[in-house]
C-alpha atoms as a PDB file:
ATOM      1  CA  UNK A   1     133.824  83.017 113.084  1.00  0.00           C
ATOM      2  CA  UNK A   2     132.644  83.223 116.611  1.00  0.00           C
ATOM      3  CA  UNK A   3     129.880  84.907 116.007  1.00  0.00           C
ATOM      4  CA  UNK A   4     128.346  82.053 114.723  1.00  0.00           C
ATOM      5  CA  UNK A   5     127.227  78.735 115.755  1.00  0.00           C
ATOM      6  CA  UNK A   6     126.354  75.183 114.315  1.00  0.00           C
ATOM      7  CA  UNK A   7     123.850  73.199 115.822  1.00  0.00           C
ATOM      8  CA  UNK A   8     123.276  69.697 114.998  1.00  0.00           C
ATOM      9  CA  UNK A   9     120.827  66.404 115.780  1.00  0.00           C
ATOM     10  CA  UNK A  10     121.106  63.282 114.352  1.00  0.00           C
ATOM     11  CA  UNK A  11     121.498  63.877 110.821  1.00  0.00           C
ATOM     12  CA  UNK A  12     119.975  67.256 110.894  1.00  0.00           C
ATOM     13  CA  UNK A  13     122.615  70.049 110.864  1.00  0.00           C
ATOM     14  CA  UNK A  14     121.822  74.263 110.910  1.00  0.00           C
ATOM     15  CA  UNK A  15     124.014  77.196 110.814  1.00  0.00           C
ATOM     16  CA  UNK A  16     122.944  80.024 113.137  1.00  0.00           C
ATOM     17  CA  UNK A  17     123.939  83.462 114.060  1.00  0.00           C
ATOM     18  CA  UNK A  18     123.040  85.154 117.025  1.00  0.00           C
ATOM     19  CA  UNK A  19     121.634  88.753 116.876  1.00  0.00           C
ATOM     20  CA  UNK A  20     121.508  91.660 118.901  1.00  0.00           C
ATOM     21  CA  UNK A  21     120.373  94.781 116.946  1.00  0.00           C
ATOM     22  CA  UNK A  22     118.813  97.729 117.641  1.00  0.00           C
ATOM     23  CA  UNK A  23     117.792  95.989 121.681  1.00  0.00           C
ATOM     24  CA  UNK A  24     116.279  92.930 120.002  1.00  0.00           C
ATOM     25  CA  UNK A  25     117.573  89.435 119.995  1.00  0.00           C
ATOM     26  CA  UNK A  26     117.002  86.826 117.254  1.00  0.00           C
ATOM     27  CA  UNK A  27     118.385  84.055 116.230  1.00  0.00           C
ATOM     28  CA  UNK A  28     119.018  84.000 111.921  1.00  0.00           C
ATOM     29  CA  UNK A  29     119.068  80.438 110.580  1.00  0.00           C
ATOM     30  CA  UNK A  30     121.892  81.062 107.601  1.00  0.00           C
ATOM     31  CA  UNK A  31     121.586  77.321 106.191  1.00  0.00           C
ATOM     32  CA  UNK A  32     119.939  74.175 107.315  1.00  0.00           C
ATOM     33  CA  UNK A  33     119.293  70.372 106.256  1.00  0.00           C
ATOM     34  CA  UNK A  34     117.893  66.912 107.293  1.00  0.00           C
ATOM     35  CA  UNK A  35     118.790  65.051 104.266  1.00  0.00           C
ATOM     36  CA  UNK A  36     115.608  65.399 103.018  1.00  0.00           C
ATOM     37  CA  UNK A  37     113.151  64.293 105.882  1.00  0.00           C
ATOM     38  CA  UNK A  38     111.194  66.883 107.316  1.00  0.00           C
ATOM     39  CA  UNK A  39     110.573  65.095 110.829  1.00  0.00           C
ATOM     40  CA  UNK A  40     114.163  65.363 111.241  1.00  0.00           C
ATOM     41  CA  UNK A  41     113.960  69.303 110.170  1.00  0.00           C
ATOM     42  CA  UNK A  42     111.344  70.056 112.709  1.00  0.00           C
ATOM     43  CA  UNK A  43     112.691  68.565 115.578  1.00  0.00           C
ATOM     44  CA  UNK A  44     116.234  70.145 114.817  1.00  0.00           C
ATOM     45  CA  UNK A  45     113.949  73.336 114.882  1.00  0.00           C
ATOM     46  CA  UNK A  46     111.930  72.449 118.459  1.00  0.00           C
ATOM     47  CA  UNK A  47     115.577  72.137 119.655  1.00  0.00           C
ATOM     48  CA  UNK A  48     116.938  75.133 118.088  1.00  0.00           C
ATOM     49  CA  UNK A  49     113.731  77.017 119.805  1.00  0.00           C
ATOM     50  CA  UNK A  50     114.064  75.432 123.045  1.00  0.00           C
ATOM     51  CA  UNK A  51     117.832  76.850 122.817  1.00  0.00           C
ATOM     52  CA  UNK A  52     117.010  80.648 121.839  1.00  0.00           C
ATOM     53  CA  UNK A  53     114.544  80.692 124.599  1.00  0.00           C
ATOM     54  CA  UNK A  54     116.611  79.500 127.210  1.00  0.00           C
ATOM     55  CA  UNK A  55     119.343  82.570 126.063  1.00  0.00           C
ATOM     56  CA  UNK A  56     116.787  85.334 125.858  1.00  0.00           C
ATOM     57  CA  UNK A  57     116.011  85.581 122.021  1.00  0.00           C
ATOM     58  CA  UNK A  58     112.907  86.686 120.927  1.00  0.00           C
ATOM     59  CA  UNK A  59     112.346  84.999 117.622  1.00  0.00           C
ATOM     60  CA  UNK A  60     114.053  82.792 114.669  1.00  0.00           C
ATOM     61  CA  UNK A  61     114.397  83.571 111.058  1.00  0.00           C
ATOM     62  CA  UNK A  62     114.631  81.424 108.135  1.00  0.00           C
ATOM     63  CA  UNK A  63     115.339  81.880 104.375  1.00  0.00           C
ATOM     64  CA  UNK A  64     113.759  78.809 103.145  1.00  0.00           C
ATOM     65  CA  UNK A  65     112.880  78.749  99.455  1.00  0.00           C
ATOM     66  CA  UNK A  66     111.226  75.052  99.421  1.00  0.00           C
ATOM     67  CA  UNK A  67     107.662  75.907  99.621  1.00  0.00           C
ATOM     68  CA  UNK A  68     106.522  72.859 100.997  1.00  0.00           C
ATOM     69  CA  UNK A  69     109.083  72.922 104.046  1.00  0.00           C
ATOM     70  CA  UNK A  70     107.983  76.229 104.559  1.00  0.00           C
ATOM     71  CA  UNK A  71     104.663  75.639 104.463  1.00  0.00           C
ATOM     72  CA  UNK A  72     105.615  72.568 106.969  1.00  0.00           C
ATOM     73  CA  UNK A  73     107.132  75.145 109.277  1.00  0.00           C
ATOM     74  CA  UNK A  74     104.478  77.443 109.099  1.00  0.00           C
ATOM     75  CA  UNK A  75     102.197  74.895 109.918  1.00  0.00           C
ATOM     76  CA  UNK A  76     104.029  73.615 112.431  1.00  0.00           C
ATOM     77  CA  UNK A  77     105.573  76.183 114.414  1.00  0.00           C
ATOM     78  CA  UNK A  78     103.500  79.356 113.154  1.00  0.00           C
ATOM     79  CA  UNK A  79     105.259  82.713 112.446  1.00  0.00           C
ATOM     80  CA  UNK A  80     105.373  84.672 109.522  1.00  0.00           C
ATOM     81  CA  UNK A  81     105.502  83.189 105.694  1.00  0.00           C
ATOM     82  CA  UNK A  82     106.102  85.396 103.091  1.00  0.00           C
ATOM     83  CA  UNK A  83     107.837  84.282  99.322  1.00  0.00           C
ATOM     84  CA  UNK A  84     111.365  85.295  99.074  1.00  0.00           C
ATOM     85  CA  UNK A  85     111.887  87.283  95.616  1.00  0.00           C
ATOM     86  CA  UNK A  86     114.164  86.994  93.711  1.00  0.00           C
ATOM     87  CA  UNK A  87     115.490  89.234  90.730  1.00  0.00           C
ATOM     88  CA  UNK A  88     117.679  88.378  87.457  1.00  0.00           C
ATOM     89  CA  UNK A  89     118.272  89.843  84.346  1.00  0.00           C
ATOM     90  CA  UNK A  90     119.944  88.478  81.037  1.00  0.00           C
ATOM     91  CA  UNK A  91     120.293  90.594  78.091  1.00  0.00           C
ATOM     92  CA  UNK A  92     121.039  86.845  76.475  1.00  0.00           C
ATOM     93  CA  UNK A  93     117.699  85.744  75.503  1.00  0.00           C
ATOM     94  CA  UNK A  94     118.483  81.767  76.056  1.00  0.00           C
ATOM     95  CA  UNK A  95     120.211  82.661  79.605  1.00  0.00           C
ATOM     96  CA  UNK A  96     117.349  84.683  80.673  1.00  0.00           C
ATOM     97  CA  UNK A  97     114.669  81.377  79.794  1.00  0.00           C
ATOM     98  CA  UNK A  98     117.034  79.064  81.777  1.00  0.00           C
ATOM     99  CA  UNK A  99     116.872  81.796  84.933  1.00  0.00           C
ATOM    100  CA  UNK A 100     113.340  82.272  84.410  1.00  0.00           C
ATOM    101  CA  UNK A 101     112.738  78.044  84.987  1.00  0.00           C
ATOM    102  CA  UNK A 102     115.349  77.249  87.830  1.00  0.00           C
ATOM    103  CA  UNK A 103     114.305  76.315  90.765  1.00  0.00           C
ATOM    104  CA  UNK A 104     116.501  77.814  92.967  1.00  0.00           C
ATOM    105  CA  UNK A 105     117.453  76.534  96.353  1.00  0.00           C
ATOM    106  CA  UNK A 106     118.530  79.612  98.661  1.00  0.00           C
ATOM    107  CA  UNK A 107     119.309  80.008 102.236  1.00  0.00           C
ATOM    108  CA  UNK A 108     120.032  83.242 104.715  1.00  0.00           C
ATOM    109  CA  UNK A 109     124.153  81.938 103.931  1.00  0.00           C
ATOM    110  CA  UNK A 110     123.142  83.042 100.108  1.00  0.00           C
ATOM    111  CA  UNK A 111     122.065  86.420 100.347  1.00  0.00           C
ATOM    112  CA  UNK A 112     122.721  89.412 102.606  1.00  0.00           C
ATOM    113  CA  UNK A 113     119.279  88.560 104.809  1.00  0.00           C
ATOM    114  CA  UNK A 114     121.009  89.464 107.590  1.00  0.00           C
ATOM    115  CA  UNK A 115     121.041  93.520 106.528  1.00  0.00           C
ATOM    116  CA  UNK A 116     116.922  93.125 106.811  1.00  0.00           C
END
């Protein structure tokens, strides 16, 4: 639990963790929200920068799987933007159509991002 830390403005809340591998540090953004209003998203993000920068980490990662808040962020704040994928398999015909059309809604707390 301590190695990670919740950061929060207004109504806009993230879960971080530190990282210090391999001599680098980075900051991995494991879940984040604004309710739905991406103003709020970016400045929790200026904030969050303005934070890492002040400790001595290089960059910030985020799994965001929205593509139109990442391409806000990419637009925004620059970086790298590359589509997260995804893989499923269903011997059950029916199942596999339903995973086929979801529209999933991941974050870095979903996944094991923080092995890449």
């Amino acid at each position: 639990r301590d190695r990670y830390r919740q950061c929060r403005l207004g109504r806009a809340s993230a879960l971080l963790k530190p990282v210090e591998r391999n001599g680098k540090r980075y900051v991995d953004v494991l879940w984040m929200s604004a309710g739905g209003e991406p103003r709020l998203l970016e400045r929790l993000l200026r904030a969050l920068a303005l934070w890492s920068i002040d400790r001595g980490f290089t960059h910030i990662r985020i799994l965001e799987s929205d593509p139109e808040v990442s391409r806000r962020l990419s637009t925004t704040f620059g970086g790298v933007s590359r589509p997260v994928r995804l893989a499923y398999h269903s011997r059950d015909p029916a199942l596999h159509a339903r995973l086929a059309s979801a529209r999933w809604d991941w974050h870095g707390l979903d996944s094991d991002v923080e092995e890449f």
